[in-house]
N, C-alpha and C. Protein backbone atom coordinates (compact mmCIF):
# COMPACT_ATOMS: atom_id res chain seq x y z
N UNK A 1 9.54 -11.65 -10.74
CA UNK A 1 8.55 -12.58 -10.21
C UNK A 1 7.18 -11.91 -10.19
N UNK A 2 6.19 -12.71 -10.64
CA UNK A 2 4.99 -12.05 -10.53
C UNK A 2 4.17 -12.89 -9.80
N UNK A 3 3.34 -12.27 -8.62
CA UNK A 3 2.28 -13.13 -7.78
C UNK A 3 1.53 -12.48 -7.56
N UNK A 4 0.57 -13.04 -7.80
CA UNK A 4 -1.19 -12.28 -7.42
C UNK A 4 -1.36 -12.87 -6.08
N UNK A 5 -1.93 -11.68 -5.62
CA UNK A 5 -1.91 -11.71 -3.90
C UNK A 5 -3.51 -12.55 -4.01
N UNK A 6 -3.54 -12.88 -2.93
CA UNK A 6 -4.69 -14.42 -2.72
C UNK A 6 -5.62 -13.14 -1.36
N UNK A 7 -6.60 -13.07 -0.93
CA UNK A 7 -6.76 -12.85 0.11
C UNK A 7 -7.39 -13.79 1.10
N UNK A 8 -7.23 -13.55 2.09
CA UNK A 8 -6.82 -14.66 2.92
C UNK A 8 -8.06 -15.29 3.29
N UNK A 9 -9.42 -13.97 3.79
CA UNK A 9 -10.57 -14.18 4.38
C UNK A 9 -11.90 -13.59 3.33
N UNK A 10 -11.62 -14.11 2.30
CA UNK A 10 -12.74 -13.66 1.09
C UNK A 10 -14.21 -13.91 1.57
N UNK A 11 -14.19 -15.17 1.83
CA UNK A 11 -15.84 -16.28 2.15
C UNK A 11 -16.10 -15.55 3.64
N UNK A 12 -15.48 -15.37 4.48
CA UNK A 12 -15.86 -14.14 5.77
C UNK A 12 -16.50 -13.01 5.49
N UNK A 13 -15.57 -11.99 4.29
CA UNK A 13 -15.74 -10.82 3.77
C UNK A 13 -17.53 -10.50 3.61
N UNK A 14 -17.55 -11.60 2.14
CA UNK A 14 -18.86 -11.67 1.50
C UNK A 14 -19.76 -12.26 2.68
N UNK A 15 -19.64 -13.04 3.69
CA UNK A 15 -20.95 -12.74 4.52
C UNK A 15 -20.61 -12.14 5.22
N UNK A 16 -19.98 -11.22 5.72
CA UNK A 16 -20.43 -10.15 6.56
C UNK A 16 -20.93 -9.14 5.67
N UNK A 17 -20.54 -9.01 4.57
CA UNK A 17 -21.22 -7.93 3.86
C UNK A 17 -22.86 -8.54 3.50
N UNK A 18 -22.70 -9.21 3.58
CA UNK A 18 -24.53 -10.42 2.90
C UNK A 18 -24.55 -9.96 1.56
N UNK A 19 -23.21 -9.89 0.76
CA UNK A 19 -23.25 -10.10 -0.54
C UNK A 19 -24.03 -10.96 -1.65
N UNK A 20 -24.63 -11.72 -0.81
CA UNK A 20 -25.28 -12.83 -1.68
C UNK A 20 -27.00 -12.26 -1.95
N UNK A 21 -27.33 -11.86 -0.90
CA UNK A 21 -28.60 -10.77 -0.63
C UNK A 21 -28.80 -9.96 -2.07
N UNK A 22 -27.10 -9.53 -2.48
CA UNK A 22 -27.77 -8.37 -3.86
C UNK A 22 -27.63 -7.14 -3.73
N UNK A 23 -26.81 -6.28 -4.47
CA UNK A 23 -26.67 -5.08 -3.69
C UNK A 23 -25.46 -4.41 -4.11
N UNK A 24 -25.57 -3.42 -4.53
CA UNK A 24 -23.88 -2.68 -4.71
C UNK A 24 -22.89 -2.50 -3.98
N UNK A 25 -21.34 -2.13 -4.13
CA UNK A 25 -20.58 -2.31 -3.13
C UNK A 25 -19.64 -1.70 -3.53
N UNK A 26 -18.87 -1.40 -2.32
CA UNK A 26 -17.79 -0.43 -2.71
C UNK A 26 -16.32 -1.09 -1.79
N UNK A 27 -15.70 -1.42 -2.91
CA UNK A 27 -14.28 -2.11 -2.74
C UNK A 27 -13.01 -0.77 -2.28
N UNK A 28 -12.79 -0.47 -1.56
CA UNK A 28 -11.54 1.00 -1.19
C UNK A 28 -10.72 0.29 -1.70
N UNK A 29 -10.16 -1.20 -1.45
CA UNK A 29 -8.59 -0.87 -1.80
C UNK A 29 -9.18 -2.59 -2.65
N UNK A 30 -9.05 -2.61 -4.55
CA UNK A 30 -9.24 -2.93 -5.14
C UNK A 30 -7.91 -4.14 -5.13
N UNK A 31 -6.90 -3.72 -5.50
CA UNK A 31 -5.57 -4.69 -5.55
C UNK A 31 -5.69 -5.64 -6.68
N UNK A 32 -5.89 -6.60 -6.55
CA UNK A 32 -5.49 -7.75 -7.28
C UNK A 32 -6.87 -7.71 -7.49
N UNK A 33 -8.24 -7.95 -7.25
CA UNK A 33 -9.36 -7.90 -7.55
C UNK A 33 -10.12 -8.90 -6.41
N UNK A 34 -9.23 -9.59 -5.64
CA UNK A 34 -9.68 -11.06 -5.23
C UNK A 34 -11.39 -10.80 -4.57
N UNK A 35 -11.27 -9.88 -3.69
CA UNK A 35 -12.60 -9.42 -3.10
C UNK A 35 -13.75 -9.34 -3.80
N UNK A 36 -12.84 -8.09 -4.59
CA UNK A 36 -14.34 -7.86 -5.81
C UNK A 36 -15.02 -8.92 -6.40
N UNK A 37 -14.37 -9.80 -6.87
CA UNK A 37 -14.32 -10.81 -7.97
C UNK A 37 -15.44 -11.98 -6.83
N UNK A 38 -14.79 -12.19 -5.86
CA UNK A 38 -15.89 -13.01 -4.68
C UNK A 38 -17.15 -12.09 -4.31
N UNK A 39 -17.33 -10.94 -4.56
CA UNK A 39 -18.78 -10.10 -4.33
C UNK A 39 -19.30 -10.21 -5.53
N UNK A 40 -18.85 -10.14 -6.57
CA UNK A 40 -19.56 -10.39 -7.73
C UNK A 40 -19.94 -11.43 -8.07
N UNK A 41 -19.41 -12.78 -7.17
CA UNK A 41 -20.02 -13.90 -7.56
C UNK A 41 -20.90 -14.52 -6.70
N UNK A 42 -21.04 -13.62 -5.55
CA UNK A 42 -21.97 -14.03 -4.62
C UNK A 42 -23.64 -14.02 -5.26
N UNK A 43 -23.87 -13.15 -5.88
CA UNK A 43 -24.91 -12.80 -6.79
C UNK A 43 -24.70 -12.00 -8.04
N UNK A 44 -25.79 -13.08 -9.09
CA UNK A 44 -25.48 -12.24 -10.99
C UNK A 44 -25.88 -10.52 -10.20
N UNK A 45 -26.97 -10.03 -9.36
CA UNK A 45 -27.03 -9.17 -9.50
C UNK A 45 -26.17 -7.58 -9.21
N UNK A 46 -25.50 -8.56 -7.86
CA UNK A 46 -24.24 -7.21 -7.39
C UNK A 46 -23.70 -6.59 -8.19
N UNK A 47 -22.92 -5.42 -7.86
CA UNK A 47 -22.05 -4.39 -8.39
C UNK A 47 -21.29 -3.75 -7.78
N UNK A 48 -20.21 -3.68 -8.28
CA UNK A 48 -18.82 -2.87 -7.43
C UNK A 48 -18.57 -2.15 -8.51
N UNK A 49 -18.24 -1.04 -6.87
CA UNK A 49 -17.31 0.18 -7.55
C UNK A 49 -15.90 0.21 -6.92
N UNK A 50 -15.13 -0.09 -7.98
CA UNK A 50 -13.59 -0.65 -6.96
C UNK A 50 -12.96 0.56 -7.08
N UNK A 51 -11.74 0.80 -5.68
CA UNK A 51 -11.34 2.03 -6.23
C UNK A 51 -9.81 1.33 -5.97
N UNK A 52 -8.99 2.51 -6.35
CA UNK A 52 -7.40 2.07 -6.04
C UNK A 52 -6.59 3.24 -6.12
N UNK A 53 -5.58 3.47 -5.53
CA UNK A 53 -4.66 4.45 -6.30
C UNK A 53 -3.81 3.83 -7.00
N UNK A 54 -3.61 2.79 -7.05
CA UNK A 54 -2.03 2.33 -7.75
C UNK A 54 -2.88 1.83 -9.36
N UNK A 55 -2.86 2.33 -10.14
CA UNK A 55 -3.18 1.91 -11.51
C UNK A 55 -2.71 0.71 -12.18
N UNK A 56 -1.16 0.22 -11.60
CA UNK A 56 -1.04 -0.87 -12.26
C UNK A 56 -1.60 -1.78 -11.01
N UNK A 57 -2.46 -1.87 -10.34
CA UNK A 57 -3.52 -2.89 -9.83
C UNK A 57 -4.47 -3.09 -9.99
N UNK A 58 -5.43 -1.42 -10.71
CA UNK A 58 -6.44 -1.55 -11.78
C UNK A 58 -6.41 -2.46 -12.58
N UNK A 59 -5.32 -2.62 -13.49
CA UNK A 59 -4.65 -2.46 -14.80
C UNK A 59 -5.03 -4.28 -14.36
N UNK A 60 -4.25 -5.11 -13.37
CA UNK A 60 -3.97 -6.03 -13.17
C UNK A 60 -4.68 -7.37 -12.74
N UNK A 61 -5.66 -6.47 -11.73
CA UNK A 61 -7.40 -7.27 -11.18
C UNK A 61 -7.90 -7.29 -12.26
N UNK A 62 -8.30 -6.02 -12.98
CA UNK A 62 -9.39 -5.95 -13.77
C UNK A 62 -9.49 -7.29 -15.09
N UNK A 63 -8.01 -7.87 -14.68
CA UNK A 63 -8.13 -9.00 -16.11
C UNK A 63 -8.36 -10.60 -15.62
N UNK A 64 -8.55 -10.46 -14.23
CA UNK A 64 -9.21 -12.05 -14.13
C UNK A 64 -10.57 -12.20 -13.66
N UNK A 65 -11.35 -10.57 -14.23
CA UNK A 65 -13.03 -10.92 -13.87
C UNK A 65 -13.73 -11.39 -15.02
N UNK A 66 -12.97 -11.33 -16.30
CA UNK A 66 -14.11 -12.07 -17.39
C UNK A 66 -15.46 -11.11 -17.66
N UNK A 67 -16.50 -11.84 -17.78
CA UNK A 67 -17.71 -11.17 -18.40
C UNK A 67 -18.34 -10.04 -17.34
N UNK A 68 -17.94 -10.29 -15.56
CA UNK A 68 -17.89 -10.20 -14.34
C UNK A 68 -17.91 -8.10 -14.37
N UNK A 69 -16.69 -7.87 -15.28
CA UNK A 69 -16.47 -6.69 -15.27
C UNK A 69 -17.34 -5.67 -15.92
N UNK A 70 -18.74 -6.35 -16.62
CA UNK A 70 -19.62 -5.38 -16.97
C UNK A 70 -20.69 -5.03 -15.82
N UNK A 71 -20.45 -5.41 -14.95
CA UNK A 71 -20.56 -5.22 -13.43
C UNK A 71 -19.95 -4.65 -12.61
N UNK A 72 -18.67 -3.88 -12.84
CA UNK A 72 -17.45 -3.46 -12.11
C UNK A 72 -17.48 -2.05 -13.02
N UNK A 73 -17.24 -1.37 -11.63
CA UNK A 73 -17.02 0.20 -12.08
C UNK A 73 -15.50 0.47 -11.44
N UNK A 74 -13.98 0.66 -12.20
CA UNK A 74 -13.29 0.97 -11.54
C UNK A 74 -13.12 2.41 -11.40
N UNK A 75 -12.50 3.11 -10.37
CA UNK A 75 -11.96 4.50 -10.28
C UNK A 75 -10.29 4.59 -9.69
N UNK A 76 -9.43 5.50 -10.21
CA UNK A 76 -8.29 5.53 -9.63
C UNK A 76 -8.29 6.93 -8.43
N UNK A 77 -8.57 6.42 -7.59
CA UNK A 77 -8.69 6.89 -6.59
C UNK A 77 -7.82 7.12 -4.81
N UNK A 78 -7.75 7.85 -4.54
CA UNK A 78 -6.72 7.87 -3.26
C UNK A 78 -7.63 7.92 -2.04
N UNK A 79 -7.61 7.69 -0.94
CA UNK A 79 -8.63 7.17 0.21
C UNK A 79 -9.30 8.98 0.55
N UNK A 80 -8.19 10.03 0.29
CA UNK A 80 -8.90 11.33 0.88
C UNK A 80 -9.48 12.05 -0.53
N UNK A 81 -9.60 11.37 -1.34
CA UNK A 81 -10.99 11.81 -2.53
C UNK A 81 -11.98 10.77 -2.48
N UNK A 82 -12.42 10.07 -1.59
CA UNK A 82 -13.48 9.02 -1.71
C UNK A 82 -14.84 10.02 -1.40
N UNK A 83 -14.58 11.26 -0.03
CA UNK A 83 -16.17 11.73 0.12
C UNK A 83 -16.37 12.70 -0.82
N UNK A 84 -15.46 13.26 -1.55
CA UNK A 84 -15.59 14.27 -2.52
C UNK A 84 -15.95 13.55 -3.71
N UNK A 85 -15.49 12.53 -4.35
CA UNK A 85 -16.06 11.86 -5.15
C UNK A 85 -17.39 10.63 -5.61
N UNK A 86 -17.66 10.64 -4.52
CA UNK A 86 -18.63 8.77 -3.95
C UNK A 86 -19.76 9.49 -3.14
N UNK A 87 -19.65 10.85 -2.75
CA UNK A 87 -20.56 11.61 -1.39
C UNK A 87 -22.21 10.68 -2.03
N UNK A 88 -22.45 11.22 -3.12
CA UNK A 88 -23.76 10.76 -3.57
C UNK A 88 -24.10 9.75 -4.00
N UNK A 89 -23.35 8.49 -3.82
CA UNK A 89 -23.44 7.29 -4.17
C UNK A 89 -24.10 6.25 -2.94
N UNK A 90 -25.14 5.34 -3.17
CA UNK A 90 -25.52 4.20 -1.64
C UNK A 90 -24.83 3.20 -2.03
N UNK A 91 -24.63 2.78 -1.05
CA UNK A 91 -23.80 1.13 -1.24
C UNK A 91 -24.12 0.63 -0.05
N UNK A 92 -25.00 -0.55 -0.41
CA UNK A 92 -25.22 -1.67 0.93
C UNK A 92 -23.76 -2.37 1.51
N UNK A 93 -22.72 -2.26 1.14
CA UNK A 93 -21.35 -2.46 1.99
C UNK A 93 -20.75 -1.84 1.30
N UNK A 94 -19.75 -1.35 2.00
CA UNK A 94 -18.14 -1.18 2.20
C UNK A 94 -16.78 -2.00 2.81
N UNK A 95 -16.25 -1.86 1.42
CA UNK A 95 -14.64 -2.98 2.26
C UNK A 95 -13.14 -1.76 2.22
N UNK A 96 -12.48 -2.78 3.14
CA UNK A 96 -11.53 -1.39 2.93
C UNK A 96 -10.87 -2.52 3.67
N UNK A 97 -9.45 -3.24 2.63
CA UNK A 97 -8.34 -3.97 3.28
C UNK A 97 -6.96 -3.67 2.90
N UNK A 98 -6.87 -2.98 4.27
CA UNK A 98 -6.03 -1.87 4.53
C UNK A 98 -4.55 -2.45 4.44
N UNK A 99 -3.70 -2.07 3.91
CA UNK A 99 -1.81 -2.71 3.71
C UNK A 99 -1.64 -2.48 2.52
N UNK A 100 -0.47 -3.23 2.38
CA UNK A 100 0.03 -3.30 0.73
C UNK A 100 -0.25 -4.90 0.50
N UNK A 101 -0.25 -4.97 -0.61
CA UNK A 101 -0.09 -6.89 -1.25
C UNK A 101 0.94 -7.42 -1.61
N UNK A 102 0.70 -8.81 -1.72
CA UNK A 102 1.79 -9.34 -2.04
C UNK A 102 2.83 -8.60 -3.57
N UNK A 103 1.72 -8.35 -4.46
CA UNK A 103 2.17 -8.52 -5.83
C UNK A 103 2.89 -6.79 -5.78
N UNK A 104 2.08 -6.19 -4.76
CA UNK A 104 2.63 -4.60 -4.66
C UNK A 104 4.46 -4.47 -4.17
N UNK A 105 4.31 -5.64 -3.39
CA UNK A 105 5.49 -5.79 -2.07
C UNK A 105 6.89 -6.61 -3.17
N UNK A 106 6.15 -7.68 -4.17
CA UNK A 106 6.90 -8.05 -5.38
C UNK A 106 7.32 -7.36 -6.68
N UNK A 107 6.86 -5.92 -6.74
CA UNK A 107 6.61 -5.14 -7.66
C UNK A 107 7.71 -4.60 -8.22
N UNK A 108 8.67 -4.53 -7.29
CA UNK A 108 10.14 -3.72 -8.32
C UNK A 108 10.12 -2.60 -7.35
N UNK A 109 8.95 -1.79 -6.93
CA UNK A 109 8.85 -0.29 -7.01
C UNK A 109 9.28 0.75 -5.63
N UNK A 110 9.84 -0.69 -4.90
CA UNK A 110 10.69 -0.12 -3.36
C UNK A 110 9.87 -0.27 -2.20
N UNK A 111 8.61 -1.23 -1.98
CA UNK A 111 8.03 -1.11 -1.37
C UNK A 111 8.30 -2.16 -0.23
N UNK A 112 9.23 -3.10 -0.50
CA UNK A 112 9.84 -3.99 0.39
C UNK A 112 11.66 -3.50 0.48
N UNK A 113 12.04 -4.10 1.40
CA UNK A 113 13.23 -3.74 2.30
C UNK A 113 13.72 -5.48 2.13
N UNK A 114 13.24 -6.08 1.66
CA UNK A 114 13.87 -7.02 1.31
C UNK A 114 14.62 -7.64 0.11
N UNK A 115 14.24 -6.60 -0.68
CA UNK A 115 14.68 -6.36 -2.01
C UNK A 115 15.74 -5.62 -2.65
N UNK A 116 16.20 -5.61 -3.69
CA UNK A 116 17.23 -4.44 -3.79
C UNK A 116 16.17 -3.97 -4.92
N UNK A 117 15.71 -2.81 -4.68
CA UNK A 117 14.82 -2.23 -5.52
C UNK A 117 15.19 -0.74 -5.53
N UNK A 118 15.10 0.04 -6.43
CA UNK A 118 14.89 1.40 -6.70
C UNK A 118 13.78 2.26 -5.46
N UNK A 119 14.79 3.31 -4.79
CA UNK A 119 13.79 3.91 -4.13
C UNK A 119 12.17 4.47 -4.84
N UNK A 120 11.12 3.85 -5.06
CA UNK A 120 10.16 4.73 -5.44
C UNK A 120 8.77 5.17 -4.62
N UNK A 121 8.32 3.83 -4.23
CA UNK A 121 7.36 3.46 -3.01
C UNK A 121 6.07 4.41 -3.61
N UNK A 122 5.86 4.99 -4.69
CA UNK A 122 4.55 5.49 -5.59
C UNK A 122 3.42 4.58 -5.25
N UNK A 123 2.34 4.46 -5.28
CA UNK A 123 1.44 3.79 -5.78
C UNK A 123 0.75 4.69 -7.03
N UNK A 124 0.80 5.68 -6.81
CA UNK A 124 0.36 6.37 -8.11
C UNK A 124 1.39 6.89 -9.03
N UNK A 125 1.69 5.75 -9.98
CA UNK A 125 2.88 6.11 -10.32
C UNK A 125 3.27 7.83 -11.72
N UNK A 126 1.89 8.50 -11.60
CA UNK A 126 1.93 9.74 -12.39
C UNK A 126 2.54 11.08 -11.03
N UNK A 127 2.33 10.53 -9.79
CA UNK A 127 2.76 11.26 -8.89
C UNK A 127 4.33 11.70 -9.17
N UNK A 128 4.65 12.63 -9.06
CA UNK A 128 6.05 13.02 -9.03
C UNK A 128 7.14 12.87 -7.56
N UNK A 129 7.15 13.15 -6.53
CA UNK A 129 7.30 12.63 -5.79
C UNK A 129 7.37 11.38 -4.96
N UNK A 130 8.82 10.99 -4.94
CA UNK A 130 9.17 9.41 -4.73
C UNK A 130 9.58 9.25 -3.64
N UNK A 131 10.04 8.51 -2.97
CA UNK A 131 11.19 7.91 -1.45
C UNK A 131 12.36 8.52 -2.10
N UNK A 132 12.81 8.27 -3.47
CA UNK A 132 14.37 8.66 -3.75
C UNK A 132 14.19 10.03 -3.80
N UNK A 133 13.22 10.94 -3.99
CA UNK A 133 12.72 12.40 -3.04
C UNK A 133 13.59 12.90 -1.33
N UNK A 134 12.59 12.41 -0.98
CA UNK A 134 12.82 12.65 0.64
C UNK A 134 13.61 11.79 0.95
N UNK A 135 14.23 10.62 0.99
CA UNK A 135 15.49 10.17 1.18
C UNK A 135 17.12 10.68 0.75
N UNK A 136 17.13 11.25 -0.39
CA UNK A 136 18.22 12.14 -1.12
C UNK A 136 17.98 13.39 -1.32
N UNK A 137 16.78 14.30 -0.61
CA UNK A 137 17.19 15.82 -1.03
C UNK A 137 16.62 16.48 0.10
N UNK A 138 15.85 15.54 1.05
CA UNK A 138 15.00 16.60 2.19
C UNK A 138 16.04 16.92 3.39
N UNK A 139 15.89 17.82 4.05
CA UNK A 139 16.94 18.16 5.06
C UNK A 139 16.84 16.85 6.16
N UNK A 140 18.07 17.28 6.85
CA UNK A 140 17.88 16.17 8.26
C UNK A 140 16.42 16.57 8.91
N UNK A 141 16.16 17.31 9.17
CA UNK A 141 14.96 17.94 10.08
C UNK A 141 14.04 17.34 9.80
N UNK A 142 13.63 17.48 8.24
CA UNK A 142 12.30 17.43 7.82
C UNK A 142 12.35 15.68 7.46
N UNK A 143 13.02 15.16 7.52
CA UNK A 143 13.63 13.82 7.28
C UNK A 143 13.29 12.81 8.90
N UNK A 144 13.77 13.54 9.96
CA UNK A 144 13.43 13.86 11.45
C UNK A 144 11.46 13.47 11.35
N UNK A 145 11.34 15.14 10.55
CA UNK A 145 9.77 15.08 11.25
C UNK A 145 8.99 13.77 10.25
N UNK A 146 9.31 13.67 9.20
CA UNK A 146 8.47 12.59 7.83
C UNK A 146 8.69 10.95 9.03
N UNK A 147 9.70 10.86 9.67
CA UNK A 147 10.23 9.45 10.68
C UNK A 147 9.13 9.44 11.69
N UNK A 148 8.85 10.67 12.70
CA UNK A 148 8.29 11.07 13.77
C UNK A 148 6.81 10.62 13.09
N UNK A 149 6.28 11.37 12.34
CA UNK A 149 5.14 11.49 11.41
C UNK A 149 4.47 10.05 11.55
N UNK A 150 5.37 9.26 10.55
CA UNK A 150 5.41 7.67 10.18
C UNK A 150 5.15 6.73 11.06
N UNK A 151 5.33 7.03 12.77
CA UNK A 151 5.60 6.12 13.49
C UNK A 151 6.91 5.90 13.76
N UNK A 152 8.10 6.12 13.08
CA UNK A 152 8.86 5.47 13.63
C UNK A 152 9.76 6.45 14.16
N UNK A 153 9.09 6.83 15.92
CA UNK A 153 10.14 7.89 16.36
C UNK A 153 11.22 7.28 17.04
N UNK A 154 11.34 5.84 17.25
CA UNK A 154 12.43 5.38 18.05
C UNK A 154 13.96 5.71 17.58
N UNK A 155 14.95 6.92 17.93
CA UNK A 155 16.29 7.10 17.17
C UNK A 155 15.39 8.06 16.35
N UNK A 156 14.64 8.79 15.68
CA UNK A 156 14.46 9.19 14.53
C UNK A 156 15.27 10.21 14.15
N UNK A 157 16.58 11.31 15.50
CA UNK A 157 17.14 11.69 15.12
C UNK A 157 18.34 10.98 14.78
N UNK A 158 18.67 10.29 14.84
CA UNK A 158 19.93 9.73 14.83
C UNK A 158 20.19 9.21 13.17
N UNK A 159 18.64 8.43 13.18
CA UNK A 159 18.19 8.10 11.84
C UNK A 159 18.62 9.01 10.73
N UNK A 160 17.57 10.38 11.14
CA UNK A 160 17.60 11.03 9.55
C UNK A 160 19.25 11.71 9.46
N UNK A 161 19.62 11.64 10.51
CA UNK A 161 21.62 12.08 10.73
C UNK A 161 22.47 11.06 9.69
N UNK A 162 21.91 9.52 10.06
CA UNK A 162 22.32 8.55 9.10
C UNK A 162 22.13 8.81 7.97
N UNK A 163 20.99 8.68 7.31
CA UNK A 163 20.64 8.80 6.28
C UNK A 163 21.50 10.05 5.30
N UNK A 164 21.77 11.30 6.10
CA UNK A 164 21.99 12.90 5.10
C UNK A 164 23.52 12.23 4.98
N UNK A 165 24.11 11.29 5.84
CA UNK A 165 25.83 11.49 5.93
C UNK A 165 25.48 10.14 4.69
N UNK A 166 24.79 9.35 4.83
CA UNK A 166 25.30 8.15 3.80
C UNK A 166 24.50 8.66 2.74
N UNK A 167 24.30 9.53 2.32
CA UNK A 167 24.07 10.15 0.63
C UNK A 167 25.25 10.26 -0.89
N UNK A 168 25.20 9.66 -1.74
CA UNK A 168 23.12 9.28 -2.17
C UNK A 168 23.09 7.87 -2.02
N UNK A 169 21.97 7.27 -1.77
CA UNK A 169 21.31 6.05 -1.41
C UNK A 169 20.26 6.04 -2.55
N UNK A 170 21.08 4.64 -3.47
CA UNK A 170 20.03 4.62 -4.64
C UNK A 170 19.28 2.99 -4.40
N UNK A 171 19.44 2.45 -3.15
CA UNK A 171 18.43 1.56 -3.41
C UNK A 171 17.85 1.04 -1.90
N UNK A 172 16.78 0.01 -1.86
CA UNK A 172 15.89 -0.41 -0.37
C UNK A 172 16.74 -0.66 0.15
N UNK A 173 18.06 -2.02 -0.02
CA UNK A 173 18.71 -2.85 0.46
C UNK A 173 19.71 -1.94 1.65
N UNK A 174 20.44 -0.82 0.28
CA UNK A 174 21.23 0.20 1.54
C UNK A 174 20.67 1.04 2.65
N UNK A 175 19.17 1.51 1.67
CA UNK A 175 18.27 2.47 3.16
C UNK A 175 18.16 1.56 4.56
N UNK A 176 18.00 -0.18 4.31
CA UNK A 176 17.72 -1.06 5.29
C UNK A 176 18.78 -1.12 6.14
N UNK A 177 20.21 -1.47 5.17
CA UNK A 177 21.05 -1.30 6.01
C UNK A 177 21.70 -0.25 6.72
N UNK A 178 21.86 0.93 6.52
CA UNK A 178 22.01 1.84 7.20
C UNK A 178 20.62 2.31 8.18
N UNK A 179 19.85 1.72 8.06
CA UNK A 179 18.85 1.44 9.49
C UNK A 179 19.15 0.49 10.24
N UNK A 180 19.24 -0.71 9.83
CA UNK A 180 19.76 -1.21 10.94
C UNK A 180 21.24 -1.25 11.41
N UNK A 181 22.06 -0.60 11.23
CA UNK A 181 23.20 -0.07 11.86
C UNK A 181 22.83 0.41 12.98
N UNK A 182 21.86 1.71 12.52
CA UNK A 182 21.59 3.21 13.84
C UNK A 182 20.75 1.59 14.70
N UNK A 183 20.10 0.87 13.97
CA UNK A 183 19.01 0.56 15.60
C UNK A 183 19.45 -0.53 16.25
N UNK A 184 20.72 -1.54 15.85
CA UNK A 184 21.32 -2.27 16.15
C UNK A 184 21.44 -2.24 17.78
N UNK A 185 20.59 -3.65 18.06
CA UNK A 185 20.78 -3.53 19.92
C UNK A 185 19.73 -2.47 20.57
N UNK A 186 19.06 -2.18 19.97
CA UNK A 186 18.16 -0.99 20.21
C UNK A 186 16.68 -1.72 20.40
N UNK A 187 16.71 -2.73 19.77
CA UNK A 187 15.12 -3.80 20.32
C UNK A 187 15.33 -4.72 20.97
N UNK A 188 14.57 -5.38 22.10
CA UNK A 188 14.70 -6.47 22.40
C UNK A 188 14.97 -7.92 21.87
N UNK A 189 15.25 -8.78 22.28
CA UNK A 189 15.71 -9.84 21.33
C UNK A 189 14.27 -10.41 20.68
N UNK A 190 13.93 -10.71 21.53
CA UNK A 190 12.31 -11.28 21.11
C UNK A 190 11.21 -10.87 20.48
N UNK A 191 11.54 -9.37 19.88
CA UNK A 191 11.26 -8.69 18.69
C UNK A 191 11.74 -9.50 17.72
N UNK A 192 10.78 -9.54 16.77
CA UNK A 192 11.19 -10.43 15.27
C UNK A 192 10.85 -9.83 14.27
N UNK A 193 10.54 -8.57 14.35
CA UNK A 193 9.88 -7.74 13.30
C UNK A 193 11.75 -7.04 12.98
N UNK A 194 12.03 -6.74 12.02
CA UNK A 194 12.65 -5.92 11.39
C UNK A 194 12.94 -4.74 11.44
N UNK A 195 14.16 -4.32 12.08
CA UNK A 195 13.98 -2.47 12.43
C UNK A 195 13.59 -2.05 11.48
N UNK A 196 14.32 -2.19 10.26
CA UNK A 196 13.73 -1.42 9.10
C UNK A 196 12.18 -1.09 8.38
N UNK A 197 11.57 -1.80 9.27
CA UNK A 197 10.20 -1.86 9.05
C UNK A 197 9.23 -0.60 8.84
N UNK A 198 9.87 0.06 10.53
CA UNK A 198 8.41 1.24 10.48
C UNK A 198 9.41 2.68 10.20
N UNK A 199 11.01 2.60 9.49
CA UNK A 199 11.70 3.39 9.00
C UNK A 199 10.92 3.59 7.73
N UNK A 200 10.49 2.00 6.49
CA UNK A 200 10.19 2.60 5.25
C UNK A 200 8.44 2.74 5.73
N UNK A 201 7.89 2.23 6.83
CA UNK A 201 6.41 2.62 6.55
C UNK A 201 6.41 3.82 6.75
N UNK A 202 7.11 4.92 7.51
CA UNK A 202 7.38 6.35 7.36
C UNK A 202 7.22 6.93 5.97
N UNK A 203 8.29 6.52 5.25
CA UNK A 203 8.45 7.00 4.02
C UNK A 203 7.21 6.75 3.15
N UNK A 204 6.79 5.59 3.09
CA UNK A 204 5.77 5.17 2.78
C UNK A 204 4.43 6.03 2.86
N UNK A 205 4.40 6.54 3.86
CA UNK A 205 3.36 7.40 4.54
C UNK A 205 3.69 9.00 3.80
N UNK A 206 4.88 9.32 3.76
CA UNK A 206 5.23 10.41 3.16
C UNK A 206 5.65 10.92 1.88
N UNK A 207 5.20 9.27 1.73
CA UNK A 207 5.10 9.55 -0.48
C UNK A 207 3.87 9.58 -0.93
């Protein structure tokens, strides 16, 4: 399935930035393009510099701006090389919309728990280091501290105990379910969020 993520509050975005005013801009988390693509049409004169780490979202925005993109500077970029790289650059705004997307979350690449997908959870997919990494080879401990790390210290020993005994775990669906085993009865009812939730935003955090 393929879906281009929509964003939700574009026409907000561009006036709070007063995109229409004229002016360069700097997109942090590029995605699907939707932002960029609404700053660039606020005025012929704007310019973005979009950044991203995940390349196939470069790869993916960059093809529904049209003539738009001789206006668009992309970079593949990760959020802790932005002052080392951008230090000497002005930009009358900055955006930065922070999560994953839809089309990231539809992607194949393990980033949903609703899926039966391949542990990978990359956004940079030249990175060597995956979830099927630290899920199948890191000790309980360090498995422990990557949970703690992540947010999700609720059980986190019990967790990474689960995890080393049910090895190997080659996909989201089983990491989910052997999370919610350990947290079963462990949230209130009126919680509707998903134990498995801030188990893979851990991992997530530690890929």
């Amino acid at each position: 399935m393929n879906l281009e993520h929509i964003p939700v509050m574009p026409d907000q975005v561009v006036k709070f930035l007063k995109a229409e005013s004229g002016g360069t801009f700097l997109d942090c988390t590029f995605g699907s393009g939707g932002h960029t693509r609404k700053i660039l049409e606020a005025n012929p004169v704007n310019r973005v510099v979009a950044l991203d780490r995940d390349s196939e979202a470069l790869k993916r925005g960059s093809r529904f701006l049209g003539d738009m993109k001789e206006r668009l500077e992309l970079k593949q970029l990760a959020f802790s090389e932005i002052g080392r790289e951008l230090s000497n650059r002005n930009f009358n705004g900055i955006l930065a919309d922070l999560g994953l997307s839809t089309d990231q979350l539809k992607s194949g690449r393990g980033f949903s728990f609703s899926d039966d997908t391949p542990l990978d959870m990359r956004m940079d997919q030249s990175q060597q280091l995956s979830a099927d990494d630290i899920v199948n080879t890191y000790s309980q401990s360090e498995l422990e501290r990557v949970l703690k790390e992540g947010g999700a210290t609720h059980s986190a020993r019990q967790l990474a105990s689960a995890i080393v005994q049910s090895r190997p775990i080659n996909n989201t669906s089983s990491l989910a379910s052997i999370v919610r085993k350990v947290l079963a009865g462990k949230f209130p009812a009126r919680k509707k969020i998903d134990p498995a939730t801030v188990v893979f935003q851990a991992i997530r955090i530690a890929v």
